[in-house]
N, C-alpha and C. Protein backbone atom coordinates (compact mmCIF):
# COMPACT_ATOMS: atom_id res chain seq x y z
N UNK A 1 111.84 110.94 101.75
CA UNK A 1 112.73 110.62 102.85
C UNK A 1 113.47 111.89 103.26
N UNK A 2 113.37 111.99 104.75
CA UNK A 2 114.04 113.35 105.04
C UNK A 2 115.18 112.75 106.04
N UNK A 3 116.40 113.68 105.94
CA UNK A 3 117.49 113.31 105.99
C UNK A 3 117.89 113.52 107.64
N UNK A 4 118.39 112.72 108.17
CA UNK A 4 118.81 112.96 109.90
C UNK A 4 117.29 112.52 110.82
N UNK A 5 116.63 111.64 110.14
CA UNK A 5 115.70 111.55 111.04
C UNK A 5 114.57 112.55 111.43
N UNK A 6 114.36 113.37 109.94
CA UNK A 6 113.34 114.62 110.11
C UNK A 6 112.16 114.51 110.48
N UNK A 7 111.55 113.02 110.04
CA UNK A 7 110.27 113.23 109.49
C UNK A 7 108.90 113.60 110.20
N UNK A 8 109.35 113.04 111.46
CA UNK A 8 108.20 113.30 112.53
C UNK A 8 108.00 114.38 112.74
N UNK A 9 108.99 115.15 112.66
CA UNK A 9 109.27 116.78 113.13
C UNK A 9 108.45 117.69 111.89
N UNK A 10 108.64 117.18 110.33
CA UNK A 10 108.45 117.84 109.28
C UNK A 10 106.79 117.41 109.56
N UNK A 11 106.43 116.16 109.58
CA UNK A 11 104.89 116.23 109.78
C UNK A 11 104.20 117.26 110.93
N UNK A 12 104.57 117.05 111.99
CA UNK A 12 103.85 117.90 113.32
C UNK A 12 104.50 119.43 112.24
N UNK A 13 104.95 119.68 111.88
CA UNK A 13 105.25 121.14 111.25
C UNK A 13 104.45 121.40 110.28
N UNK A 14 104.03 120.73 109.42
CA UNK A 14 102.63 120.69 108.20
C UNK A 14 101.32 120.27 108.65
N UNK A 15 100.95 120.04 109.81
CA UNK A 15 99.99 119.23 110.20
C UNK A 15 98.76 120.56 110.73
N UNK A 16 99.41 121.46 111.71
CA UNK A 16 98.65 122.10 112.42
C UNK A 16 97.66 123.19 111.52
N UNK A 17 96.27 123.06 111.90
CA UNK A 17 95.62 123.60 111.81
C UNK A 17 94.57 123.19 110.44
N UNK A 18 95.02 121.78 110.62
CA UNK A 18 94.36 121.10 109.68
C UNK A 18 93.66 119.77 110.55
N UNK A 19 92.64 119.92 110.65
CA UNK A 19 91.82 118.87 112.24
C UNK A 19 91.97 117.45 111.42
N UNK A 20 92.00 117.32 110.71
CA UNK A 20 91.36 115.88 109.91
C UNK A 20 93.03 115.06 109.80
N UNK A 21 93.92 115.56 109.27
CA UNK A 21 95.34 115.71 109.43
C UNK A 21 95.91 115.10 111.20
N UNK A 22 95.66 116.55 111.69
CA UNK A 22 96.03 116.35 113.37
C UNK A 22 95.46 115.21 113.72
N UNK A 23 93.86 114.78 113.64
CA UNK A 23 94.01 113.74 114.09
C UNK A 23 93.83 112.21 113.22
N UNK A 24 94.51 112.18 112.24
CA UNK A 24 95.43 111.15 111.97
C UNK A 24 96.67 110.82 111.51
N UNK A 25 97.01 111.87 112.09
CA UNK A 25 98.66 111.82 112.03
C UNK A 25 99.50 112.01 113.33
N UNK A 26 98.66 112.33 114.52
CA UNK A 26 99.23 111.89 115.93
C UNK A 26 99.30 110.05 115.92
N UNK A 27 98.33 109.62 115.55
CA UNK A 27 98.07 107.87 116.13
C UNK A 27 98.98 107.26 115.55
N UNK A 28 99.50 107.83 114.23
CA UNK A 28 100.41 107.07 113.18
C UNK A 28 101.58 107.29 113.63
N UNK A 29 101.99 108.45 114.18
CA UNK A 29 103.89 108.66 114.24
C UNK A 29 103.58 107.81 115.69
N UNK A 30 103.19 108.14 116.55
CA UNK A 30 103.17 106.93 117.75
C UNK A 30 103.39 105.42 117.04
N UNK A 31 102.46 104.96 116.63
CA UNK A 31 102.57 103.80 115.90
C UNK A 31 103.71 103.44 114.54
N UNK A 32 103.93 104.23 114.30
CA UNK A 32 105.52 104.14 113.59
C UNK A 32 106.71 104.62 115.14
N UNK A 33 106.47 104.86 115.88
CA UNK A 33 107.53 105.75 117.10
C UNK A 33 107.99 104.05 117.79
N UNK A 34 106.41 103.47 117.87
CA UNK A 34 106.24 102.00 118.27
C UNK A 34 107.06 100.73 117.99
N UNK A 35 106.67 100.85 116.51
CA UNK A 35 106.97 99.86 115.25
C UNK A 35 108.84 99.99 115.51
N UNK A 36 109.26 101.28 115.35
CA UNK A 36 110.95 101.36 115.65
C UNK A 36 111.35 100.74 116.90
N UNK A 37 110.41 101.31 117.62
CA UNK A 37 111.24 100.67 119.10
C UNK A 37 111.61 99.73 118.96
N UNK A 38 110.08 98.49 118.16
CA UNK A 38 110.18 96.96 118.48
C UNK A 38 111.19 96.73 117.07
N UNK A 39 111.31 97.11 116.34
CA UNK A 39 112.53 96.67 115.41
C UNK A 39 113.73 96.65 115.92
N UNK A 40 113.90 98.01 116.58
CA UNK A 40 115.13 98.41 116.95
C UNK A 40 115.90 96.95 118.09
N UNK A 41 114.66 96.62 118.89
CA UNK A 41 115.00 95.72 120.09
C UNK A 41 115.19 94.41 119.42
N UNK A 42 114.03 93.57 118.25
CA UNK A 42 114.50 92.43 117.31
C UNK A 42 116.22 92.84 117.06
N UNK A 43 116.46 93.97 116.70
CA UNK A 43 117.74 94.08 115.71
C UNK A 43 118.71 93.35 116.50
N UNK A 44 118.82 94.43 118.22
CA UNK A 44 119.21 93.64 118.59
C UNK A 44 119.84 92.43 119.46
N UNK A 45 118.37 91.63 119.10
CA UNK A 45 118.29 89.95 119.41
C UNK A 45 119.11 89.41 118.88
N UNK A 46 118.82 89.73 117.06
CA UNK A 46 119.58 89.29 116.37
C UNK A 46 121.07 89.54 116.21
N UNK A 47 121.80 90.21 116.56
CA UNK A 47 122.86 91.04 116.73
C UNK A 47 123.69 90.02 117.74
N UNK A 48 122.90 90.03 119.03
CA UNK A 48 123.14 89.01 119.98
C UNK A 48 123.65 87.73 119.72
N UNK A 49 122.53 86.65 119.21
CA UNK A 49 122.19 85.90 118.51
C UNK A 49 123.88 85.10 117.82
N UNK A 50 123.99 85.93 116.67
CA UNK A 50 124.35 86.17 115.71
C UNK A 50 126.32 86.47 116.03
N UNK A 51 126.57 87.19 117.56
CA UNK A 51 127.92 87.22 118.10
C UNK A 51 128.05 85.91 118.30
N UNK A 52 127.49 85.12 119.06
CA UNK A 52 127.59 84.01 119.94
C UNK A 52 127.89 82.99 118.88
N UNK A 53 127.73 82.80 117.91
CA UNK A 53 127.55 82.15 117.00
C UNK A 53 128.37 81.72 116.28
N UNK A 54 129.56 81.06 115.85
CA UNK A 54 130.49 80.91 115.12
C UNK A 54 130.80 81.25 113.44
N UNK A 55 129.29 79.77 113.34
CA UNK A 55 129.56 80.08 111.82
C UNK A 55 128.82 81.68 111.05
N UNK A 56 127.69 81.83 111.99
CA UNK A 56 127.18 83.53 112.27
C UNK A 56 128.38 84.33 111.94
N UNK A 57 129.34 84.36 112.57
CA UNK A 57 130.16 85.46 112.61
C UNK A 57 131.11 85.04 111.56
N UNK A 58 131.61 84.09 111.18
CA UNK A 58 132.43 83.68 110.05
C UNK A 58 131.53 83.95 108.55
N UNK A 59 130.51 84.02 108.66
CA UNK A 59 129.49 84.79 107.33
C UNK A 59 129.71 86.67 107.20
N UNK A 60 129.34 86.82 108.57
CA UNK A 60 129.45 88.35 108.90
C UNK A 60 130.61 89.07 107.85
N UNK A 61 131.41 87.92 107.89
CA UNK A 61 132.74 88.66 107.11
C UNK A 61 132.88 89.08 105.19
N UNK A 62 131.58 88.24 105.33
CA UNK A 62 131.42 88.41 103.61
C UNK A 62 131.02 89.58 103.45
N UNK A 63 131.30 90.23 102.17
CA UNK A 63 130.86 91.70 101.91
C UNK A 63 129.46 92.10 101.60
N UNK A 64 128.29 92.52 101.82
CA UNK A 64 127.42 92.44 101.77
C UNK A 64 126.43 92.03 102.76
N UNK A 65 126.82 90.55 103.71
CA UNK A 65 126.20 90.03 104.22
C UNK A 65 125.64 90.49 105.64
N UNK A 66 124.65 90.53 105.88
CA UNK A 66 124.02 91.15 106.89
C UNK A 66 123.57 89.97 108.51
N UNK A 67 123.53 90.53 109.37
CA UNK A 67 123.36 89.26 110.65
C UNK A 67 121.88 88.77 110.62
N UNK A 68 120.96 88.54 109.83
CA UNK A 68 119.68 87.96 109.67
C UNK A 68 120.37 86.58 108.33
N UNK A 69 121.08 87.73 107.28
CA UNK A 69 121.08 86.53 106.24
C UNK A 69 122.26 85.41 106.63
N UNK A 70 123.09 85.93 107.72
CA UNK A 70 124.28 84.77 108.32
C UNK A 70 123.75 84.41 108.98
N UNK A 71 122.70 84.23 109.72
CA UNK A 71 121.81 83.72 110.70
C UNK A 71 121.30 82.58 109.65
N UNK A 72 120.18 82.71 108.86
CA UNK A 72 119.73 81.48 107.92
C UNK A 72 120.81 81.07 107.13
N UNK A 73 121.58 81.60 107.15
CA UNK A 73 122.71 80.73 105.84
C UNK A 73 123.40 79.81 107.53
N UNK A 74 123.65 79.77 108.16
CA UNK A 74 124.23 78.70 109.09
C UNK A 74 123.04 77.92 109.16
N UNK A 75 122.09 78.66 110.16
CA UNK A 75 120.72 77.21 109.71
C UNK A 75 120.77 76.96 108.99
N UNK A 76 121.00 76.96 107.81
CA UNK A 76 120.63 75.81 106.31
C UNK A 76 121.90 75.41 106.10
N UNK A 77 123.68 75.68 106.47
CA UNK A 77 124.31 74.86 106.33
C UNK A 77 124.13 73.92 107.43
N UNK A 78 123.91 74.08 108.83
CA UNK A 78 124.40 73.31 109.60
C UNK A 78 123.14 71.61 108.98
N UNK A 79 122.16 72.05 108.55
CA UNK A 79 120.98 71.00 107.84
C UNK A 79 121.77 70.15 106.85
N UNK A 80 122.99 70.48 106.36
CA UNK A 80 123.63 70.06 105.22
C UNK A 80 124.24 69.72 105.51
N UNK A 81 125.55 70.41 106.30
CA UNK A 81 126.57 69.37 107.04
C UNK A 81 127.51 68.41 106.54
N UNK A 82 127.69 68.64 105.11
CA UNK A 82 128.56 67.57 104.59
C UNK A 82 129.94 68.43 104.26
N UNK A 83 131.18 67.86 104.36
CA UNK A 83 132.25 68.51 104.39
C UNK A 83 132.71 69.64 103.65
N UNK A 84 131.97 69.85 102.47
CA UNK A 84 131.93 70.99 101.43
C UNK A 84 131.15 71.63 101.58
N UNK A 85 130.28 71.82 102.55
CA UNK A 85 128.71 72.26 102.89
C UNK A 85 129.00 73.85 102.82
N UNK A 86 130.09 74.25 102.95
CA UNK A 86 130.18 75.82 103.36
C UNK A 86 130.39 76.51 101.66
N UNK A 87 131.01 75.75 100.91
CA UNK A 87 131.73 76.31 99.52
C UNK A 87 129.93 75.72 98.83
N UNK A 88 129.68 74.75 98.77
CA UNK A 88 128.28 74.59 98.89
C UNK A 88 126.82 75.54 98.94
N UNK A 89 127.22 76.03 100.22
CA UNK A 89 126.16 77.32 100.70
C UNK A 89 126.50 78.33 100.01
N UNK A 90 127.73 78.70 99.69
CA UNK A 90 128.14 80.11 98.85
C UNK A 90 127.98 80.11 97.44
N UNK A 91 127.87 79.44 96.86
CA UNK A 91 127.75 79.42 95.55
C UNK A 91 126.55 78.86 94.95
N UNK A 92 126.11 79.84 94.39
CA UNK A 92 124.41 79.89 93.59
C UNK A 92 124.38 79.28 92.60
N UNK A 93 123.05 77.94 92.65
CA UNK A 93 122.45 77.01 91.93
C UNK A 93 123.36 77.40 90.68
N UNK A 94 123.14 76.46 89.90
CA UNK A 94 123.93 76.56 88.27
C UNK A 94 122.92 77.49 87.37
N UNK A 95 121.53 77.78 87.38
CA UNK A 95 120.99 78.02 87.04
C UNK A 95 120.63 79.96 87.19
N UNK A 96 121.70 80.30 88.36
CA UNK A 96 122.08 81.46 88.52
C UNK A 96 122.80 81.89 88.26
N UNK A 97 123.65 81.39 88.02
CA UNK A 97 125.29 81.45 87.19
C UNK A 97 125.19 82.53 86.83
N UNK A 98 124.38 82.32 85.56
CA UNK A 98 124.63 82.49 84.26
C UNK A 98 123.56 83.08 83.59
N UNK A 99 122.79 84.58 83.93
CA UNK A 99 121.66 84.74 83.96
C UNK A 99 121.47 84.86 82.23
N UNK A 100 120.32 84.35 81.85
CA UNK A 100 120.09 84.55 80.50
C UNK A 100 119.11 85.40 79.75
N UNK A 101 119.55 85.49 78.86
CA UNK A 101 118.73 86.58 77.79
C UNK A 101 117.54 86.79 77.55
């Protein structure tokens, strides 16, 4: 992993004058150049998504929690829906508790 977003730059810099290299390592950084775009634009959907959203954004606030995993943790409370449903959703099976030996 190169740091600040090197890497494309460090490949086309090791690449030249090696034919077999050059050409398969142009098709790939396109296709990783690709792959970011369309992540970048999912991100954010979800981002979107995820403002609008109440119990979305009332997850957001937990430490750790990211706007994909407050996204399914509301879908699966709102499925549950019973008045404790939220203290419910936060706290892991009994069987996680307490990891064993």
């Amino acid at each position: 992993m190169l740091p600040g977003g090197r890497f494309e730059a460090r490949v086309r810099e090791l690449v030249p004058g090696q034919a077999t290299l050059e050409g398969l390592a142009e098709p790939m950084l396109r296709a990783r150049a690709a792959l970011r775009a369309e992540f970048a634009a999912l991100h954010r959907e979800v981002l979107r998504i995820v403002r609008v959203d109440a119990d979305c954004r009332r997850m957001m606030t937990v430490p750790g929690a990211s706007a994909p995993a407050a996204q399914r943790r509301a879908r699966q409370e709102r499925r549950r829906s019973g008045p404790a449903g939220m203290v419910r959703a936060a706290t892991p099976p009994p069987a996680h508790r307490f990891p064993r030996d």
